[in-house]
Structure formats: C-alpha cells, structure tokens
Protein backbone atom coordinates (compact mmCIF):
# COMPACT_ATOMS: atom_id res chain seq x y z
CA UNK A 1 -17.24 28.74 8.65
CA UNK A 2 -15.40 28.07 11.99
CA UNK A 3 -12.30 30.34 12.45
CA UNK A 4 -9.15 29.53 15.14
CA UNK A 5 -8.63 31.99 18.03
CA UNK A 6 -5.42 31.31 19.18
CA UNK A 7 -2.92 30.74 16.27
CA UNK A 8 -0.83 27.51 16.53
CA UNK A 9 2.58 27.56 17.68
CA UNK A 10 5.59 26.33 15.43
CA UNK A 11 5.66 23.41 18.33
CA UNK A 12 2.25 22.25 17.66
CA UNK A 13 2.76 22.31 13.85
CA UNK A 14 6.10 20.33 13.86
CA UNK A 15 4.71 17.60 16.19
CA UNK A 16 1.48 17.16 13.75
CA UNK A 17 4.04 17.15 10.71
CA UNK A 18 6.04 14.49 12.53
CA UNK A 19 3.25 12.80 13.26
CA UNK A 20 2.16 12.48 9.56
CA UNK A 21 5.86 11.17 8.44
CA UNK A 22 5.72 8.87 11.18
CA UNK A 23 2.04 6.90 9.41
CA UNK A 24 3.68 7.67 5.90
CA UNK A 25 6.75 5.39 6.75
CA UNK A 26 4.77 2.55 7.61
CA UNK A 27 5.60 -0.29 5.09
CA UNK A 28 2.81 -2.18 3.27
CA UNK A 29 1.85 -5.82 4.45
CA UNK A 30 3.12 -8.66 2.45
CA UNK A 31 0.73 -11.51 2.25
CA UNK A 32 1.34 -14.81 0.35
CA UNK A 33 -1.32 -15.25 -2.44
CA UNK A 34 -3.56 -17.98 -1.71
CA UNK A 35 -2.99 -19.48 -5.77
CA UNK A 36 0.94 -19.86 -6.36
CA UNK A 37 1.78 -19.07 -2.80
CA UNK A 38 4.16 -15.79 -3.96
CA UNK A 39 4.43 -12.70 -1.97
CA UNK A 40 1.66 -10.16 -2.70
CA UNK A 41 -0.28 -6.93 -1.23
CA UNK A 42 -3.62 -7.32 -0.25
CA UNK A 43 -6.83 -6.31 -1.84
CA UNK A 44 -4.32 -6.25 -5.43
CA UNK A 45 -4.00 -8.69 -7.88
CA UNK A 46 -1.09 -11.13 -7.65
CA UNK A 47 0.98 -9.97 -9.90
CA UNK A 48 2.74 -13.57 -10.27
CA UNK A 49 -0.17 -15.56 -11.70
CA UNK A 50 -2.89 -12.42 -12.26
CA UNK A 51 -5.42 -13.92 -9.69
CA UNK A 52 -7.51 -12.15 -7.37
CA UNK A 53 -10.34 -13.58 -4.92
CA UNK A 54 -9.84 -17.26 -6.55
CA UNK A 55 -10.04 -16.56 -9.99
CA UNK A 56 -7.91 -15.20 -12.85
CA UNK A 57 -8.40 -11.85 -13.94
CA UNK A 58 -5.54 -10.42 -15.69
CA UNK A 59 -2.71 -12.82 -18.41
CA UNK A 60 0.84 -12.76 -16.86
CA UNK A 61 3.22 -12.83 -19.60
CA UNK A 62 6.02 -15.22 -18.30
CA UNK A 63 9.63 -14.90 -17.97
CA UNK A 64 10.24 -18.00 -20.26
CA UNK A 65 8.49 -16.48 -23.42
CA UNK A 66 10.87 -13.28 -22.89
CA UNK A 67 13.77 -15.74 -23.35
C-alpha cells in the first residue's frame, strides 16, 4: 500500500475542501419533460404525469381527487 512522504499542508487541504463545496453547490438541470411539457430532472421520472422514456411507469394521484 502506497504511503505519502511529505505530509500535506493545512493550505493544500483547505483548497481541496473548497474545491469539493465548490462541485457540491452546483444546482441540478431542469429539463422540460417531453409528455406534459412540466419542469423535470433528467434520467427521473416526471413526477407530473409519471412518464419516463415515452411511456408511463408510475400513477400520479392528481390534485383534483385531493379536493
């Protein structure tokens, strides 16, 4: 197993840990689903209308039978 020879300096370490919350801020991409046309993630199912890659895979329960 490969050991370090020099150890790290507290500069080093901060700029890699600042460098990690810098990627972790990064907001997700908002796509429009390609079925009812309402904002979505990619690679997820819509969670308007439960479709994903053209065809229906989960039942949305709809705000009108709540009422």
């Amino acid at each position: 197993m490969a050991l370090q020879k020099r150890r790290l300096g507290p500069s080093r370490i901060r700029n890699r840990r600042s460098a990690w919350a810098r990627g972790a801020g990064k907001k997700a991409t908002v796509q429009a689903c390609p079925d009812c046309g309402a904002p979505r993630v990619p690679h997820r199912v819509c969670m308007a209308c439960g479709s994903y890659g053209g065809s229906k895979v989960i039942e949305v329960a709809s705000s009108e039978a709540d009422e």
